[in-house]
C-alpha atoms as a PDB file:
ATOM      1  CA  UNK A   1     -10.357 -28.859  -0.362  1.00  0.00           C
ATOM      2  CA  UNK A   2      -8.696 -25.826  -1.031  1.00  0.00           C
ATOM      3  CA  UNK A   3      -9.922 -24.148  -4.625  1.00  0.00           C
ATOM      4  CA  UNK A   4      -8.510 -20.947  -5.112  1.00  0.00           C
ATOM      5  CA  UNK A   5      -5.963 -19.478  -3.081  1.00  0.00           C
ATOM      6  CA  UNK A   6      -5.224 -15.365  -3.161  1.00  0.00           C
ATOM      7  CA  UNK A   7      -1.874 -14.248  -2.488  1.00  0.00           C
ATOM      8  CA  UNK A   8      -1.905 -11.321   0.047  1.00  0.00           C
ATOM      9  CA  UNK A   9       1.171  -8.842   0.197  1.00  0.00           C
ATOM     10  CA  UNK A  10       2.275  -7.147   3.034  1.00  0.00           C
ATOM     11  CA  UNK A  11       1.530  -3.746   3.107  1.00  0.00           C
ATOM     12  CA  UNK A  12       4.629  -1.322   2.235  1.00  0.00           C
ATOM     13  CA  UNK A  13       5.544   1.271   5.572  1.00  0.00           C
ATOM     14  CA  UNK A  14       6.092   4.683   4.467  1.00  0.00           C
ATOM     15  CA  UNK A  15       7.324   7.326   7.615  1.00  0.00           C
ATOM     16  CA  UNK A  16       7.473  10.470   6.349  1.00  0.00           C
ATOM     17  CA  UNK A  17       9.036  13.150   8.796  1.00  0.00           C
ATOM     18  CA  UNK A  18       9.104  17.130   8.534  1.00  0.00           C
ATOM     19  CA  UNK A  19       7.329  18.929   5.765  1.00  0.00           C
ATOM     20  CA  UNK A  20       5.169  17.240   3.454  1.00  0.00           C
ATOM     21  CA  UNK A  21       4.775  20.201   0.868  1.00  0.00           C
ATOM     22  CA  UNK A  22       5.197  20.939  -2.750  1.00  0.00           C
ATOM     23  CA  UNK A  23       8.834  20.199  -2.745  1.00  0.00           C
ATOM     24  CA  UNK A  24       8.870  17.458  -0.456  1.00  0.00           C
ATOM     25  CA  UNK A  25       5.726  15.750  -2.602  1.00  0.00           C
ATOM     26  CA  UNK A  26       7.462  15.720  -6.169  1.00  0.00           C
ATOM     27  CA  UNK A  27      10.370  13.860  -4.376  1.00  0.00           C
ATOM     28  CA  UNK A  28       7.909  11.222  -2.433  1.00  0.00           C
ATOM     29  CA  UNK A  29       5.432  10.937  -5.812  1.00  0.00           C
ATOM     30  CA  UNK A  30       7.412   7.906  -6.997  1.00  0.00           C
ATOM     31  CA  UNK A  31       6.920   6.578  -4.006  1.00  0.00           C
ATOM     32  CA  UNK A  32       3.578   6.952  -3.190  1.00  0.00           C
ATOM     33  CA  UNK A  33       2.106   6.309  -7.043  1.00  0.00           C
ATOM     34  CA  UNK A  34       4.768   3.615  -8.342  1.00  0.00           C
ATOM     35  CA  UNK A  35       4.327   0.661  -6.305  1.00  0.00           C
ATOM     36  CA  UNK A  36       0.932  -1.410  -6.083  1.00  0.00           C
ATOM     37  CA  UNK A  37       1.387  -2.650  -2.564  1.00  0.00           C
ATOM     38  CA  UNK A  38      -0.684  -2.106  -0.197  1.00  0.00           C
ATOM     39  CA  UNK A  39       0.773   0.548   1.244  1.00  0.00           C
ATOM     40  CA  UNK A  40       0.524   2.582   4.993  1.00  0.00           C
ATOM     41  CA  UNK A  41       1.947   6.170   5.045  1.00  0.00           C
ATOM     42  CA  UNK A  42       2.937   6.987   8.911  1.00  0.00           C
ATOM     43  CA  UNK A  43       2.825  10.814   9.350  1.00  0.00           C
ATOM     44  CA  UNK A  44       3.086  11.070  12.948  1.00  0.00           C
ATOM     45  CA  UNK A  45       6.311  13.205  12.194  1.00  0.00           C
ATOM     46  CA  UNK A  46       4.781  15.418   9.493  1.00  0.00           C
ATOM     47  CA  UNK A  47       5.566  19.286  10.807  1.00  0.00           C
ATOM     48  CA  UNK A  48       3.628  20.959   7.769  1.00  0.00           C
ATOM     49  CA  UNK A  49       1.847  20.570   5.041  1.00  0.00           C
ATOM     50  CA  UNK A  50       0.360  21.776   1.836  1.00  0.00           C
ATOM     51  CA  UNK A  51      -2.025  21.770  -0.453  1.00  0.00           C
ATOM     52  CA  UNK A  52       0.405  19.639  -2.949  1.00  0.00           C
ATOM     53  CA  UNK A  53       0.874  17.671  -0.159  1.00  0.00           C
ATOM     54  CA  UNK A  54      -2.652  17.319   0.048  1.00  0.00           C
ATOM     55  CA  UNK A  55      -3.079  16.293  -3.480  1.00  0.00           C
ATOM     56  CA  UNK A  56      -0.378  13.642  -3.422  1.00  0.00           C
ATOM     57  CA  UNK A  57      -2.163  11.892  -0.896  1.00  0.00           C
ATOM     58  CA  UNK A  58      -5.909  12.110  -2.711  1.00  0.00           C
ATOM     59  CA  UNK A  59      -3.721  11.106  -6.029  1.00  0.00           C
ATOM     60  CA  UNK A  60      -2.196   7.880  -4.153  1.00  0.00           C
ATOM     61  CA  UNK A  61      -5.958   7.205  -2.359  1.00  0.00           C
ATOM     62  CA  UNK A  62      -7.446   7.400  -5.607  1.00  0.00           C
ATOM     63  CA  UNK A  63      -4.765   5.467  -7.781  1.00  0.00           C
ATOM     64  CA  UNK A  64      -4.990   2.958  -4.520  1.00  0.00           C
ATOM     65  CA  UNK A  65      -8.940   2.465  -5.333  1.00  0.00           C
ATOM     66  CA  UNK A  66      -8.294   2.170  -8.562  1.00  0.00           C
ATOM     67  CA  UNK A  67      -5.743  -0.974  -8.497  1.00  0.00           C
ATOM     68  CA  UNK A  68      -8.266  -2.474  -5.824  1.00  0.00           C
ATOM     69  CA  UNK A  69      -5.372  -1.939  -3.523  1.00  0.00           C
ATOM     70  CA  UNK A  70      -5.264   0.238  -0.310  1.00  0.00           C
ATOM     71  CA  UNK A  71      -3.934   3.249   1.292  1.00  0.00           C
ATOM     72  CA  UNK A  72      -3.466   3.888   4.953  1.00  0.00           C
ATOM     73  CA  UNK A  73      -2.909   6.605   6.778  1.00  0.00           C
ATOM     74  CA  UNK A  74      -1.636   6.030  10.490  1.00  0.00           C
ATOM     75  CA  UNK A  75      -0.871   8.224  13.675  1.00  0.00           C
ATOM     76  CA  UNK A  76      -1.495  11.503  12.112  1.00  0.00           C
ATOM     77  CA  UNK A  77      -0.063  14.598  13.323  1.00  0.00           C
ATOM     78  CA  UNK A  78      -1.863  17.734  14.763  1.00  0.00           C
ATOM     79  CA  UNK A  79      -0.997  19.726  11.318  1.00  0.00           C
ATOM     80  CA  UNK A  80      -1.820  16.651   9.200  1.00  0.00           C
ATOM     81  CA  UNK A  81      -5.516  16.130  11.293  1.00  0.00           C
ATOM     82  CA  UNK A  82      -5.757  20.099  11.037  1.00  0.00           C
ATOM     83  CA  UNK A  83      -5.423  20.206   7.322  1.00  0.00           C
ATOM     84  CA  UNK A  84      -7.336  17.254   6.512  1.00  0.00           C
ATOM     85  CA  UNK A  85     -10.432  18.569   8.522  1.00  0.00           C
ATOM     86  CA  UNK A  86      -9.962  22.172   6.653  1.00  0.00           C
ATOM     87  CA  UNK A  87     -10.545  20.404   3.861  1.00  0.00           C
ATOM     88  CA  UNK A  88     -13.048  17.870   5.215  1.00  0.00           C
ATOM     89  CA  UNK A  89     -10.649  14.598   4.002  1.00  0.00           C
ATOM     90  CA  UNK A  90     -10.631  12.820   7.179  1.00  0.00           C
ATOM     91  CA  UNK A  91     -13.709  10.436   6.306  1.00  0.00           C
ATOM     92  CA  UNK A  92     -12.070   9.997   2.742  1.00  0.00           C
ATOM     93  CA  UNK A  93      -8.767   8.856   4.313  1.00  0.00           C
ATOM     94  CA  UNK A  94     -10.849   7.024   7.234  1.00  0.00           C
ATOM     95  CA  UNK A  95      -8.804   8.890   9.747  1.00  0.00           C
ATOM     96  CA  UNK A  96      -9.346   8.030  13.378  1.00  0.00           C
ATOM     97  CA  UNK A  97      -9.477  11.559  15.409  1.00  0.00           C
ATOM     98  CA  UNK A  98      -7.481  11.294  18.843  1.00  0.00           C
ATOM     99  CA  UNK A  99      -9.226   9.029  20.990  1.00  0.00           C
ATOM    100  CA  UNK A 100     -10.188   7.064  18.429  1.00  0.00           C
ATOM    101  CA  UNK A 101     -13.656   8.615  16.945  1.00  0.00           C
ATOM    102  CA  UNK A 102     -14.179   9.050  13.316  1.00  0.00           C
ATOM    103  CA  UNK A 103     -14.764  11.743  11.443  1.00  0.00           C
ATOM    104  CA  UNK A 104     -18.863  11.456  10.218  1.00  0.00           C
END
């Protein structure tokens, strides 16, 4: 017998290509804060990014927590993995390094 049943969405795919920096973030905040999918951001084609960059992401993570949803990130670039581990964010994202090994 079949009691409660939960309703799962599908996560929402994000690809965000080229810069991911201050100007590009106040465009993608709607985005990234507005809907309470579950919700994957692929930045395999991220060139740069910033510190508001940065901050967008920890704002979505955190907003993400906060709704008991979740927030993804998949197939990081070189300058996204370079930026997180300057600022020691990989294990808060739960960002596989290449060849798939965690950050600890």
């Amino acid at each position: 017998m079949l009691k409660h049943m939960t309703q799962v969405e599908a996560p929402a795919l994000l690809t965000i290509e080229g810069e991911l920096t201050i100007f590009r973030a106040t465009e993608l905040k709607p985005l990234l804060l507005e809907d309470p999918r579950p919700l994957v951001i692929d930045l395999s084609d991220v060139t740069e990014i910033d510190t508001a960059g940065v901050q967008l992401l920890m704002q979505a993570k955190k907003m993400a927590l906060q709704s008991q949803s979740t927030l993804t990130l998949v197939a990081c670039s070189s300058a996204v993995l370079d930026v997180l581990d300057i600022f020691n964010l990989l294990s808060y994202f739960e960002v596989s390094l290449p060849g798939g090994k965690h950050d600890s």
